[in-house]
PDB file of N, CA and C in Angstrom:
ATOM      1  N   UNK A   1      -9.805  22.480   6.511  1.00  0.00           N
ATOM      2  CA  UNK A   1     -10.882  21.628   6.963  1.00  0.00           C
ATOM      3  C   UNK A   1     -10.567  20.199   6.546  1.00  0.00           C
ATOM      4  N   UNK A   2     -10.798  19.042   7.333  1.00  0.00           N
ATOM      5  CA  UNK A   2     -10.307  17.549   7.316  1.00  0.00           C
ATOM      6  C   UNK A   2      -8.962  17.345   7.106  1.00  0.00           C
ATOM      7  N   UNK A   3      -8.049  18.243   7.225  1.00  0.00           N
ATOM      8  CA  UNK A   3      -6.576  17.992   7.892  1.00  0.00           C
ATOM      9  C   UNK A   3      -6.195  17.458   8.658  1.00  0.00           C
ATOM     10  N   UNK A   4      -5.428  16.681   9.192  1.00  0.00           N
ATOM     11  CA  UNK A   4      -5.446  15.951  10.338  1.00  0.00           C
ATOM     12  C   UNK A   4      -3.964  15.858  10.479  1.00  0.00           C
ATOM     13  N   UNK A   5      -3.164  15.720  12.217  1.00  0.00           N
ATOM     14  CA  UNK A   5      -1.731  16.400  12.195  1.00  0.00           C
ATOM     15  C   UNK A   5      -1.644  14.745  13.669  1.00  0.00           C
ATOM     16  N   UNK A   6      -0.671  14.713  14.082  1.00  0.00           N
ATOM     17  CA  UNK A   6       0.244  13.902  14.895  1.00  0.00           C
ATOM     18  C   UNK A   6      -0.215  12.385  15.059  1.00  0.00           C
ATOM     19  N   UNK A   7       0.170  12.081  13.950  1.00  0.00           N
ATOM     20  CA  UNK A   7      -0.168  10.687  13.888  1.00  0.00           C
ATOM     21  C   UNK A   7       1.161   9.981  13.795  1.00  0.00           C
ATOM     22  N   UNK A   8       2.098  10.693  13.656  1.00  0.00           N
ATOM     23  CA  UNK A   8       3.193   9.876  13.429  1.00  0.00           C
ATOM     24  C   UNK A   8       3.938  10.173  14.736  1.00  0.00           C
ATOM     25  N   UNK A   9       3.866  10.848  15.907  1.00  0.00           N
ATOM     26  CA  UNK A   9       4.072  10.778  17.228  1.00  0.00           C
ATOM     27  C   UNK A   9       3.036   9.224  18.042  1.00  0.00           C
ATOM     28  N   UNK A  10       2.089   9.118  17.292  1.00  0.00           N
ATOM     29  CA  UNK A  10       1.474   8.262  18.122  1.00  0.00           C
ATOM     30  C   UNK A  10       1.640   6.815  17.436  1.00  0.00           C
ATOM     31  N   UNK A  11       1.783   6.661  16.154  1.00  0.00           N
ATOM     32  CA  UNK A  11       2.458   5.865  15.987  1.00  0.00           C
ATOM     33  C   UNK A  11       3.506   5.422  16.089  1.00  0.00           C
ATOM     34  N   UNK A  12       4.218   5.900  16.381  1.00  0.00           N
ATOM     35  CA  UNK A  12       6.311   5.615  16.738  1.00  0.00           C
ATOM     36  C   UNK A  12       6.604   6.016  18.156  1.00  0.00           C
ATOM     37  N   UNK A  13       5.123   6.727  19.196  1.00  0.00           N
ATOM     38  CA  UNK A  13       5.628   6.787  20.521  1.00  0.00           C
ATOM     39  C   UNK A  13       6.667   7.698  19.819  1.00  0.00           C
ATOM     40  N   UNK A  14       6.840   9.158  19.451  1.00  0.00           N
ATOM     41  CA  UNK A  14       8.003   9.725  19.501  1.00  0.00           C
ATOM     42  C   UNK A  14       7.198  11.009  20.278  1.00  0.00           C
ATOM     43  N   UNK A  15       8.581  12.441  19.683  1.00  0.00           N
ATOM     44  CA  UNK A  15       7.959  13.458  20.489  1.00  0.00           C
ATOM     45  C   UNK A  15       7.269  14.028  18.642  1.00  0.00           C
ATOM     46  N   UNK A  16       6.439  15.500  19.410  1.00  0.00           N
ATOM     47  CA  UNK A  16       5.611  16.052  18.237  1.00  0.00           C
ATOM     48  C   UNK A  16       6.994  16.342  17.271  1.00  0.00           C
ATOM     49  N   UNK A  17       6.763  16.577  16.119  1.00  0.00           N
ATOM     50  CA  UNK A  17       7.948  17.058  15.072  1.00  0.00           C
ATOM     51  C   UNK A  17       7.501  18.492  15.206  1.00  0.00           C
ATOM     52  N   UNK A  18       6.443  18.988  14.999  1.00  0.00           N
ATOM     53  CA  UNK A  18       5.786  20.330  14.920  1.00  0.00           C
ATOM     54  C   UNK A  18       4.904  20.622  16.049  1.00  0.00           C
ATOM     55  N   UNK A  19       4.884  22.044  15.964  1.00  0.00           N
ATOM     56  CA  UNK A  19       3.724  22.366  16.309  1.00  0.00           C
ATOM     57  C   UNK A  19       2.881  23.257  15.374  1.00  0.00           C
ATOM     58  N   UNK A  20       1.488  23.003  16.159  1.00  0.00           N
ATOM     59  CA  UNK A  20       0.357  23.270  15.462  1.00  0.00           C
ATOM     60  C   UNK A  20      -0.319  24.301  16.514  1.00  0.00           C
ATOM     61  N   UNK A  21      -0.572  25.839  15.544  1.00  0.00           N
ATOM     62  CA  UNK A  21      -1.448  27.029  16.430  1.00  0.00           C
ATOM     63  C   UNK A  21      -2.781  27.147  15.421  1.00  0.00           C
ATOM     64  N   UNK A  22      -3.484  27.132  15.868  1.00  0.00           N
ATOM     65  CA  UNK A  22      -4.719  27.671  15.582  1.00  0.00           C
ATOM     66  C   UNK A  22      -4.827  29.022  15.089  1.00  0.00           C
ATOM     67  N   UNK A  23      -5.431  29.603  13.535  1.00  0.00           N
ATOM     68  CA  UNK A  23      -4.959  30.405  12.625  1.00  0.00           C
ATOM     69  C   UNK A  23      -6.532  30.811  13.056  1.00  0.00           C
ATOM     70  N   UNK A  24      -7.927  30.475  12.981  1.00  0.00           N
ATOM     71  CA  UNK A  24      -8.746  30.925  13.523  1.00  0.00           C
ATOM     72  C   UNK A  24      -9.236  30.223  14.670  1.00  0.00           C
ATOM     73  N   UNK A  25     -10.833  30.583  14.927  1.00  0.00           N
ATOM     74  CA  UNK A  25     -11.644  29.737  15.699  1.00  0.00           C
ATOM     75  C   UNK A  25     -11.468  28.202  14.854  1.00  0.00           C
ATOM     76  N   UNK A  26     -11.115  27.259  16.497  1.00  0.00           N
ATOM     77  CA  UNK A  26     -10.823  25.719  15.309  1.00  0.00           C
ATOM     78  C   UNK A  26     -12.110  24.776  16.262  1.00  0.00           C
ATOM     79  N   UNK A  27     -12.172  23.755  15.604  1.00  0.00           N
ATOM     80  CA  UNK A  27     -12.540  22.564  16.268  1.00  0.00           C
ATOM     81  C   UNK A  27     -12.145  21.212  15.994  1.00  0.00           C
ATOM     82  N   UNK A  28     -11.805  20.748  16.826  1.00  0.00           N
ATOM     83  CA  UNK A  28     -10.902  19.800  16.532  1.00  0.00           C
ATOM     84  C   UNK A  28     -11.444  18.258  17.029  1.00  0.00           C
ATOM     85  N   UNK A  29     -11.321  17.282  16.278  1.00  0.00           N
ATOM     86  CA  UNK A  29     -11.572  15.752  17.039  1.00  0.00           C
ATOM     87  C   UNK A  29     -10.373  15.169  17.295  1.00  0.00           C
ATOM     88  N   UNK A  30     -10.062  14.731  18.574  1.00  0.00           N
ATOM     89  CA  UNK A  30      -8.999  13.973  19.197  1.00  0.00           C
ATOM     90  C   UNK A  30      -9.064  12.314  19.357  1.00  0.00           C
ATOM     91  N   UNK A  31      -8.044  11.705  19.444  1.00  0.00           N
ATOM     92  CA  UNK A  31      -8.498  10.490  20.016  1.00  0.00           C
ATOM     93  C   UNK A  31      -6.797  10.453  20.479  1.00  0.00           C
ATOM     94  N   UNK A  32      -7.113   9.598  21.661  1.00  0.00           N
ATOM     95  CA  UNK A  32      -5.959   9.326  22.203  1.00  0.00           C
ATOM     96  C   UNK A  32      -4.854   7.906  21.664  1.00  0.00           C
ATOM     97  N   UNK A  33      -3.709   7.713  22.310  1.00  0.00           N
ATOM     98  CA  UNK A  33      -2.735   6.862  21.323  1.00  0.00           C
ATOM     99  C   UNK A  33      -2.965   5.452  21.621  1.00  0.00           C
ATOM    100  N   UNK A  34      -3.803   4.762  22.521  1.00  0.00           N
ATOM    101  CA  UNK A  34      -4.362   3.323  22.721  1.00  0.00           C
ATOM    102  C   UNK A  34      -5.492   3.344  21.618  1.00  0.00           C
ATOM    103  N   UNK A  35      -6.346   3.809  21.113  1.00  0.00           N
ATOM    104  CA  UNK A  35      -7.126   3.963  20.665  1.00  0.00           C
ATOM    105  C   UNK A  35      -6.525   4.277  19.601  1.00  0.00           C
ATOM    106  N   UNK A  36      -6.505   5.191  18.905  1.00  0.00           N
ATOM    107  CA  UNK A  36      -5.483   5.346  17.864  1.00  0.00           C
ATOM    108  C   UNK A  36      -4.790   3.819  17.028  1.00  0.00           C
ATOM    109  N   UNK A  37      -4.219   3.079  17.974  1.00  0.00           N
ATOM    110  CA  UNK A  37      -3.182   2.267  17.867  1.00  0.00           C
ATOM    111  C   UNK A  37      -3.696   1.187  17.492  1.00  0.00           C
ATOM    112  N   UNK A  38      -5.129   1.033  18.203  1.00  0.00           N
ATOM    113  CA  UNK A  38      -5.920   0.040  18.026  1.00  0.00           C
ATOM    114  C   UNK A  38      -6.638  -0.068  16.803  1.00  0.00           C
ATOM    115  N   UNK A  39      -7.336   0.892  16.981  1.00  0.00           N
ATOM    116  CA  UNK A  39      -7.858   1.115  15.207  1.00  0.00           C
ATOM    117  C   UNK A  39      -6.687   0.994  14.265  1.00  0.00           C
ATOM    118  N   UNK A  40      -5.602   1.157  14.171  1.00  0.00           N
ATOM    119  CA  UNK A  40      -4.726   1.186  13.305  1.00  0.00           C
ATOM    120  C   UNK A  40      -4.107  -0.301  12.795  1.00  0.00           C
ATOM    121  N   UNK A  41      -4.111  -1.253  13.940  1.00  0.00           N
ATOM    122  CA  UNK A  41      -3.842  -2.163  14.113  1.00  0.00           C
ATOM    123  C   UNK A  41      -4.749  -3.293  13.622  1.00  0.00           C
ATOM    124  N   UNK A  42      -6.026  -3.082  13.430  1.00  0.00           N
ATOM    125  CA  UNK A  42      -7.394  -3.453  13.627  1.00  0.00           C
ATOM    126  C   UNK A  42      -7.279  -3.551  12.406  1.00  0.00           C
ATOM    127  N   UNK A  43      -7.016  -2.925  11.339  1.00  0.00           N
ATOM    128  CA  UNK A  43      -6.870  -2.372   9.799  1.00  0.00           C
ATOM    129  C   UNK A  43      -6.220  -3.073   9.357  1.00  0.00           C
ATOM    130  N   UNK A  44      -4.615  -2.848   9.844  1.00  0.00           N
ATOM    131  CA  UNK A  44      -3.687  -3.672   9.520  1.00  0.00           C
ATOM    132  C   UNK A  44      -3.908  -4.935   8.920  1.00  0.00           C
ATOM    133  N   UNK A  45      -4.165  -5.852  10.236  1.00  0.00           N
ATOM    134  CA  UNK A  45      -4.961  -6.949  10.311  1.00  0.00           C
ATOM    135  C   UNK A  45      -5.513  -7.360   9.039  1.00  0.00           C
ATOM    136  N   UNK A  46      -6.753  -6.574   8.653  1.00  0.00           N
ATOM    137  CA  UNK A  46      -7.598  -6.840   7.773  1.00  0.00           C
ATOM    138  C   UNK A  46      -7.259  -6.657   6.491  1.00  0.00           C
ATOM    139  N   UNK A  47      -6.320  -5.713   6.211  1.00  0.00           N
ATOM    140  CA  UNK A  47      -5.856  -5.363   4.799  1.00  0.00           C
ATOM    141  C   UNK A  47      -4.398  -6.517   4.567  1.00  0.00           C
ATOM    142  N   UNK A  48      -4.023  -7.142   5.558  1.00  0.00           N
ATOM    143  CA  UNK A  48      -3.205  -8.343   5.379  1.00  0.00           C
ATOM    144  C   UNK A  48      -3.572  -9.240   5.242  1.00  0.00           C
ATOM    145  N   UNK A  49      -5.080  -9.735   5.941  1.00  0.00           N
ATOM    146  CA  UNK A  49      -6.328 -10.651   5.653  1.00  0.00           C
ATOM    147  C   UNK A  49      -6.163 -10.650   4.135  1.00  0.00           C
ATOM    148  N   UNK A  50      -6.509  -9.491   3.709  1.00  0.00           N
ATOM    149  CA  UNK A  50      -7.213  -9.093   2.015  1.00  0.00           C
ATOM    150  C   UNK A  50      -6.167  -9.470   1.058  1.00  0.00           C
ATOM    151  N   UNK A  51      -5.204  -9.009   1.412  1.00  0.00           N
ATOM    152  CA  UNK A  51      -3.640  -8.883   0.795  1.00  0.00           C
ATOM    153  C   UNK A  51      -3.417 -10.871   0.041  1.00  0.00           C
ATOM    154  N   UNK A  52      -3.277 -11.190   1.674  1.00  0.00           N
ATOM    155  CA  UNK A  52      -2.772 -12.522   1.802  1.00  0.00           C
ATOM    156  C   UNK A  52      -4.142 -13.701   0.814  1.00  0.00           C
ATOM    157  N   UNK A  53      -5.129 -13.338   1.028  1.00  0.00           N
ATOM    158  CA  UNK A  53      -6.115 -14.113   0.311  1.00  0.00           C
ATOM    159  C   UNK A  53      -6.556 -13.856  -1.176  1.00  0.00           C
ATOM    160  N   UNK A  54      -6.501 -12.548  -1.808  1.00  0.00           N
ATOM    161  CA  UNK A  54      -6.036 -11.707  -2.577  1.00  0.00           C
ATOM    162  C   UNK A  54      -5.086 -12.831  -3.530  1.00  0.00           C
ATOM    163  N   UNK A  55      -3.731 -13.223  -2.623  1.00  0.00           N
ATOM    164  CA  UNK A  55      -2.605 -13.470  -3.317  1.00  0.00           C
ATOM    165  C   UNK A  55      -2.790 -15.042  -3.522  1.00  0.00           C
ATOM    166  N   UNK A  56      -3.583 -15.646  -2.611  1.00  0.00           N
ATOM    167  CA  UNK A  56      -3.561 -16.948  -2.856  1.00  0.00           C
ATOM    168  C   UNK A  56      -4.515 -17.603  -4.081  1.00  0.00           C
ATOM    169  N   UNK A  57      -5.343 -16.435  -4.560  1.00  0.00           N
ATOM    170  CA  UNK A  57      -5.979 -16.614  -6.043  1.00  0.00           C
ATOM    171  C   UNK A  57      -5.136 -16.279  -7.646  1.00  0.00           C
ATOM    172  N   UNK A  58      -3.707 -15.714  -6.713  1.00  0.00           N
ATOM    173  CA  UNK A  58      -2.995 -15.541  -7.985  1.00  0.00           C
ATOM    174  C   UNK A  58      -2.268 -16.892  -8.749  1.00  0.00           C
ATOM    175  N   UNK A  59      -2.492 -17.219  -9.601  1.00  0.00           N
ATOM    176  CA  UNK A  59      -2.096 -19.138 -10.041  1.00  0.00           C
ATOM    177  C   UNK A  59      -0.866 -19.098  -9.954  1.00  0.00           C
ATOM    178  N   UNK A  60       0.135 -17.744 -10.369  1.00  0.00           N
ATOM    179  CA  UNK A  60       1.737 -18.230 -10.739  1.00  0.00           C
ATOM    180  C   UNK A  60       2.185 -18.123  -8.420  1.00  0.00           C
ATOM    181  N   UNK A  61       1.245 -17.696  -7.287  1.00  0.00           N
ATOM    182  CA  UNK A  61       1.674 -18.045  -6.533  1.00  0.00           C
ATOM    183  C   UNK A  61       0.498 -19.119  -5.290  1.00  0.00           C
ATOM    184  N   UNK A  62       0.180 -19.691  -6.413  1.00  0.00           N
ATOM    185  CA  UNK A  62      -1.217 -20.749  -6.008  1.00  0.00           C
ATOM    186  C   UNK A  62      -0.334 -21.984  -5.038  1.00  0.00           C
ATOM    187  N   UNK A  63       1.127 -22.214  -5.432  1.00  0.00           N
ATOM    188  CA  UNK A  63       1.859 -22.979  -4.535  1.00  0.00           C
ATOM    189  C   UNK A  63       2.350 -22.767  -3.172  1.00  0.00           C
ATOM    190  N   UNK A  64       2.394 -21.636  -3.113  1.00  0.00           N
ATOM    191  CA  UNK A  64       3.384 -21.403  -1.598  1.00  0.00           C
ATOM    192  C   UNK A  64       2.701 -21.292  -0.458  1.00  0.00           C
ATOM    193  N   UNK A  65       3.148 -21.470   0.100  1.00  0.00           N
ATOM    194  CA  UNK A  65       2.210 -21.852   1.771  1.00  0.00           C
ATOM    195  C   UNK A  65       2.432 -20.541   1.867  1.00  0.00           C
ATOM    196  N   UNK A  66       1.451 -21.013   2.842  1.00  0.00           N
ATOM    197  CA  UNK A  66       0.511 -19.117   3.121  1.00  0.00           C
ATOM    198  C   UNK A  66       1.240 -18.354   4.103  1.00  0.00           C
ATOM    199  N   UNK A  67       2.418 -18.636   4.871  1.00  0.00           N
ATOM    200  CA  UNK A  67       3.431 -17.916   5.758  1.00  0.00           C
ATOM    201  C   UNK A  67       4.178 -17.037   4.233  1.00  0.00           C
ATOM    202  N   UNK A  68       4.620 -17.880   3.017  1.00  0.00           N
ATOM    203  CA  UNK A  68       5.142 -17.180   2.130  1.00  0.00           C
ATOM    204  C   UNK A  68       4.237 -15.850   1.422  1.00  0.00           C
ATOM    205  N   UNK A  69       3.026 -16.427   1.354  1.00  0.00           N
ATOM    206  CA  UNK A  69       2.109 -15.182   1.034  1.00  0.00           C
ATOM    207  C   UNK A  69       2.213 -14.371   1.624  1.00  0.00           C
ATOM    208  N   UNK A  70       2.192 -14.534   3.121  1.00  0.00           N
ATOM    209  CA  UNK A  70       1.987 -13.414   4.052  1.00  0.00           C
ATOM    210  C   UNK A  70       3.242 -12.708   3.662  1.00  0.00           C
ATOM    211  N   UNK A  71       4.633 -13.585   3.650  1.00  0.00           N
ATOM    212  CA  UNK A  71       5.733 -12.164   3.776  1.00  0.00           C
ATOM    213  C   UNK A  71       5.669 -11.328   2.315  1.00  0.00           C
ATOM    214  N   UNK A  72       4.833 -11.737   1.403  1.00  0.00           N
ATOM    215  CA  UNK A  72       4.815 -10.790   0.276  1.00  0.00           C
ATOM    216  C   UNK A  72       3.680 -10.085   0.165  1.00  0.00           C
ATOM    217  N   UNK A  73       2.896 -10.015   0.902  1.00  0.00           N
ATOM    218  CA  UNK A  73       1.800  -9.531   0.853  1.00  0.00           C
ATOM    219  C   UNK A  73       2.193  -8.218   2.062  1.00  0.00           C
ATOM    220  N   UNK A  74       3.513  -8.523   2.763  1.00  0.00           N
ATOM    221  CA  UNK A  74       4.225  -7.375   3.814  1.00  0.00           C
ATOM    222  C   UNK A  74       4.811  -6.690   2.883  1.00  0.00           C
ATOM    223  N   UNK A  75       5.311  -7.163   1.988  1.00  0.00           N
ATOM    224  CA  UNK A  75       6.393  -6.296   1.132  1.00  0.00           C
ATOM    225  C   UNK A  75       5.442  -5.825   0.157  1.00  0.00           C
ATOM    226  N   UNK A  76       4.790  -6.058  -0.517  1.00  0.00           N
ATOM    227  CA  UNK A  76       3.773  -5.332  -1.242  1.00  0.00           C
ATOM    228  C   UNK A  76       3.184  -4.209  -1.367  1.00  0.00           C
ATOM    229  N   UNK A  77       3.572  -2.861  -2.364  1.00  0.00           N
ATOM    230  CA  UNK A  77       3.564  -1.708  -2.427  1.00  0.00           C
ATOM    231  C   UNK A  77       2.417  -1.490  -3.453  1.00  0.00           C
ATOM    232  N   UNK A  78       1.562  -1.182  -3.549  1.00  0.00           N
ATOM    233  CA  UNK A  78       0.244  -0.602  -4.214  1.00  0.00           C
ATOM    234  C   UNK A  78       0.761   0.632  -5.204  1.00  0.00           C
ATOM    235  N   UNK A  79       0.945   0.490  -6.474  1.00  0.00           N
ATOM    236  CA  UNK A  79       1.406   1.391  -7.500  1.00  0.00           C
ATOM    237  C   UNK A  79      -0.281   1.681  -8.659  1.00  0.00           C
ATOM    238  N   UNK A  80      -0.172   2.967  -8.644  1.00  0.00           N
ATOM    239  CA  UNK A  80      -1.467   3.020  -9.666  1.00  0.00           C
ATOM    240  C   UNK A  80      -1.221   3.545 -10.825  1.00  0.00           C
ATOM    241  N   UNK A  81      -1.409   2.976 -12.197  1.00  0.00           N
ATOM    242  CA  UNK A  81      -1.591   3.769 -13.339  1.00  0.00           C
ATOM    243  C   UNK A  81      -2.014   4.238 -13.932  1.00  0.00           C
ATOM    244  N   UNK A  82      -2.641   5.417 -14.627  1.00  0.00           N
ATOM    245  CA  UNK A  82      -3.440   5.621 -15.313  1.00  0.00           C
ATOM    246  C   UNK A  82      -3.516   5.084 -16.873  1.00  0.00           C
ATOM    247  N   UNK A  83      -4.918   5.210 -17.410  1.00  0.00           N
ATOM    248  CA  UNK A  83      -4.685   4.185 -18.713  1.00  0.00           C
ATOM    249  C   UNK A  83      -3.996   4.645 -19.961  1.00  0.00           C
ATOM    250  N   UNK A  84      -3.060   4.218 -20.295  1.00  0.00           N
ATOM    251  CA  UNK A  84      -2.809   4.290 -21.564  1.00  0.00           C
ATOM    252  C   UNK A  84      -0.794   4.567 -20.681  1.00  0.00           C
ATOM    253  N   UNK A  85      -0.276   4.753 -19.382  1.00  0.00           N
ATOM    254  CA  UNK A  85       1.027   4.758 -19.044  1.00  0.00           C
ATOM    255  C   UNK A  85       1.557   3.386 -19.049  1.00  0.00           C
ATOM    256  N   UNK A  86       2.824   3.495 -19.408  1.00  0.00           N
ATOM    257  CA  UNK A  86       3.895   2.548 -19.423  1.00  0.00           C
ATOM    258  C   UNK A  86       4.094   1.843 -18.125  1.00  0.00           C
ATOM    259  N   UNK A  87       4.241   0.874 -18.185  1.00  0.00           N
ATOM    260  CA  UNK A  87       4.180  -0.103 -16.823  1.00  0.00           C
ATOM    261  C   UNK A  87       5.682  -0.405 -16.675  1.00  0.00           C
ATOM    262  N   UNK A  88       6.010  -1.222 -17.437  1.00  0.00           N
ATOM    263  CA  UNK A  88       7.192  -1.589 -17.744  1.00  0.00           C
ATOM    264  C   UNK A  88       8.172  -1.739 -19.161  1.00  0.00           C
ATOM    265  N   UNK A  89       8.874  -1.495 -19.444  1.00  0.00           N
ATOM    266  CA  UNK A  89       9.396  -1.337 -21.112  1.00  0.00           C
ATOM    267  C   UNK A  89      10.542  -2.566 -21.087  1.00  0.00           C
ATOM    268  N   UNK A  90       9.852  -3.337 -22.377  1.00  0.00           N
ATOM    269  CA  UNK A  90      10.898  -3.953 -23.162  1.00  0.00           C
ATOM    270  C   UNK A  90      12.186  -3.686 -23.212  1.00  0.00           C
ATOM    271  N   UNK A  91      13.207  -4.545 -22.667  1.00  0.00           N
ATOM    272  CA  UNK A  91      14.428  -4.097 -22.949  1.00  0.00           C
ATOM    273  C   UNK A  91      14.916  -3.505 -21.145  1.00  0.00           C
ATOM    274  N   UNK A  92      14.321  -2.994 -20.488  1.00  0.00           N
ATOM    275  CA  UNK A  92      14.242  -2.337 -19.284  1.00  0.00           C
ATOM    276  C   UNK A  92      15.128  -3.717 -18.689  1.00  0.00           C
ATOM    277  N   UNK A  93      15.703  -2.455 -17.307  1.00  0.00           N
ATOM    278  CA  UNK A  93      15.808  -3.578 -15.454  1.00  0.00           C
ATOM    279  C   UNK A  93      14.841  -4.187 -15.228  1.00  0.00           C
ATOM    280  N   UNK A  94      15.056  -5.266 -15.167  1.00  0.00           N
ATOM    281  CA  UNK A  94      13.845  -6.190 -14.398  1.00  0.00           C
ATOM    282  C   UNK A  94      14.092  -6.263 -12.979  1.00  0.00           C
ATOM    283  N   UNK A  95      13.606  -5.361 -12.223  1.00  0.00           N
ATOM    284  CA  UNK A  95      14.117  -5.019 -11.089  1.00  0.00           C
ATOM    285  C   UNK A  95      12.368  -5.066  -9.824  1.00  0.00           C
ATOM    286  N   UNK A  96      11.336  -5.458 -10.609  1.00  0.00           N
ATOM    287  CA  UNK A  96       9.983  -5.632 -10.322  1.00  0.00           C
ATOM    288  C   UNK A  96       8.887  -6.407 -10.431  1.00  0.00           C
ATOM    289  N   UNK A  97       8.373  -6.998  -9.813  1.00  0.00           N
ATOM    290  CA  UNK A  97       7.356  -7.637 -10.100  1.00  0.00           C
ATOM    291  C   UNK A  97       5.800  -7.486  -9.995  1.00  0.00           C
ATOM    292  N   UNK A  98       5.326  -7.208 -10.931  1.00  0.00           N
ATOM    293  CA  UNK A  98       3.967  -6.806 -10.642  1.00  0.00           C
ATOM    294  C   UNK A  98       2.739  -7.582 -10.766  1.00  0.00           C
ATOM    295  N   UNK A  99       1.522  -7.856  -9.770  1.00  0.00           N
ATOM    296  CA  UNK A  99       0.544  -8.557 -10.005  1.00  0.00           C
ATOM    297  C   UNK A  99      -0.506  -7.388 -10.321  1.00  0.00           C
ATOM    298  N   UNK A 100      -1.645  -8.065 -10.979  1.00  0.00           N
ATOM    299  CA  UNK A 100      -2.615  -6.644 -11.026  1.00  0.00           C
ATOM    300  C   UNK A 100      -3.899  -6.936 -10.233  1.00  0.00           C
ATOM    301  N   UNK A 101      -4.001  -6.056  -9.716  1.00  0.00           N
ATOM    302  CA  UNK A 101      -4.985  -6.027  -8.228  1.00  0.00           C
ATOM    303  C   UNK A 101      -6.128  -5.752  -9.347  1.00  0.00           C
ATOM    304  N   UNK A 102      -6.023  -4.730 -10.373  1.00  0.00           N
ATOM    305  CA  UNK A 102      -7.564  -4.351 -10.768  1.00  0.00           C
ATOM    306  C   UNK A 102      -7.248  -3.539 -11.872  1.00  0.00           C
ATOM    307  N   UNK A 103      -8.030  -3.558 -12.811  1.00  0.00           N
ATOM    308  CA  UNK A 103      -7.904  -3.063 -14.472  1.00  0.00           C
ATOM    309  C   UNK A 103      -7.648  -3.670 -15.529  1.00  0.00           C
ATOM    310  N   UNK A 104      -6.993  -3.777 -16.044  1.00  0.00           N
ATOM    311  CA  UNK A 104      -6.270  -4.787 -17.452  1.00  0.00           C
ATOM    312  C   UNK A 104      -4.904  -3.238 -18.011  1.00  0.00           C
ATOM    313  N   UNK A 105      -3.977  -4.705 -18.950  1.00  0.00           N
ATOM    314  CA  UNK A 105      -3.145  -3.901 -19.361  1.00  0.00           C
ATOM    315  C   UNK A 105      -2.897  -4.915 -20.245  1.00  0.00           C
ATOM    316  N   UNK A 106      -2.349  -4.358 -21.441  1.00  0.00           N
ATOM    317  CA  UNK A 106      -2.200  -5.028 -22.908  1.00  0.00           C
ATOM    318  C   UNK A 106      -0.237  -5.292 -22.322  1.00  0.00           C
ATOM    319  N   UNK A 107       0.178  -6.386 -23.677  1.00  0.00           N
ATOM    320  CA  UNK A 107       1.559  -6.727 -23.428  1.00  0.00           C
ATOM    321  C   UNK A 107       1.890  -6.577 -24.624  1.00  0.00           C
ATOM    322  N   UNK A 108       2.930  -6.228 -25.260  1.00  0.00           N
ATOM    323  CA  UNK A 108       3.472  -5.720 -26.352  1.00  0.00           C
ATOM    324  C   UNK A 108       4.544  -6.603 -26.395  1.00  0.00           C
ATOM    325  N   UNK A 109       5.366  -6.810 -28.081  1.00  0.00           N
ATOM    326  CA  UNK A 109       6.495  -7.626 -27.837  1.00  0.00           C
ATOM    327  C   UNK A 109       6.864  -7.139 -29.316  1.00  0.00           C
ATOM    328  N   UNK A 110       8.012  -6.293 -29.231  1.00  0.00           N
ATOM    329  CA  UNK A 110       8.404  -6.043 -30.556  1.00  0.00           C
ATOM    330  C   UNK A 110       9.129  -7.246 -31.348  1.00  0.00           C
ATOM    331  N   UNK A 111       8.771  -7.123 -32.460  1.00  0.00           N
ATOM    332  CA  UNK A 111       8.803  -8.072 -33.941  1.00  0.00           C
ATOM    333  C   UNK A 111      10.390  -7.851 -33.830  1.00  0.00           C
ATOM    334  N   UNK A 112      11.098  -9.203 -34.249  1.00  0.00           N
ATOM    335  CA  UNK A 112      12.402  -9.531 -34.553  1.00  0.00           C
ATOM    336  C   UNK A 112      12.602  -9.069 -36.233  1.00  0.00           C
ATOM    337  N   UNK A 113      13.595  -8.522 -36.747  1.00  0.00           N
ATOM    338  CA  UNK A 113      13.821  -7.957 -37.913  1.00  0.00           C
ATOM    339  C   UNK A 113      14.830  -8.636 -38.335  1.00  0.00           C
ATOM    340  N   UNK A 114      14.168  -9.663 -39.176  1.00  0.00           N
ATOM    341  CA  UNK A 114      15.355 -10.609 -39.963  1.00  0.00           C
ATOM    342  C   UNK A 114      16.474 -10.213 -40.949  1.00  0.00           C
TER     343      UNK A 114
END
């Protein structure tokens, strides 16, 4: 119940990957791939709206014109932690950059041993 199956045919215009049989009596809600596409698109939109305005309150990127926001606000991957996990470790690849959308997180800096 609230499963939902071929969305990624209607997004990529491909063919079905699977098929899907009905295990009992089903009922099903459809919508077709203009519609589909639209709503999807519609979203898009708005969560790049959010993204991009979002980013222009961040101070260390309070400078860059807002075409630059936008392309990082494209590349921008939503990671969640729970409290008390490791974000990033001292000493680590700096291979990431993270802003924080929402919560707090403490910063640690181990003591130099003279």
């Amino acid at each position: 119940q609230g499963g939902a199956f071929g969305e990624l045919a209607l997004l990529h215009g491909e063919a079905r990957l699977a098929t899907v049989r009905a295990t009992e009596d089903c009922e099903c809600w459809a919508l077709d791939r203009d519609s589909f596409r639209k709503i999807m698109m519609s979203t898009g939109r708005q969560d790049m709206h959010d993204r991009t305005q979002f980013l222009s309150r961040v101070q260390l990127l309070h400078d860059l014109a807002h075409f630059e926001r936008f392309k990082i606000a494209e590349a921008m991957v939503v990671r969640n932690f729970e409290d008390g996990e490791m974000i990033v470790e001292e000493g680590a690849a700096g291979n990431e950059f993270f802003i924080i959308q929402r919560g707090s997180c403490n910063c640690y800096k181990k003591a130099l041993k003279l």
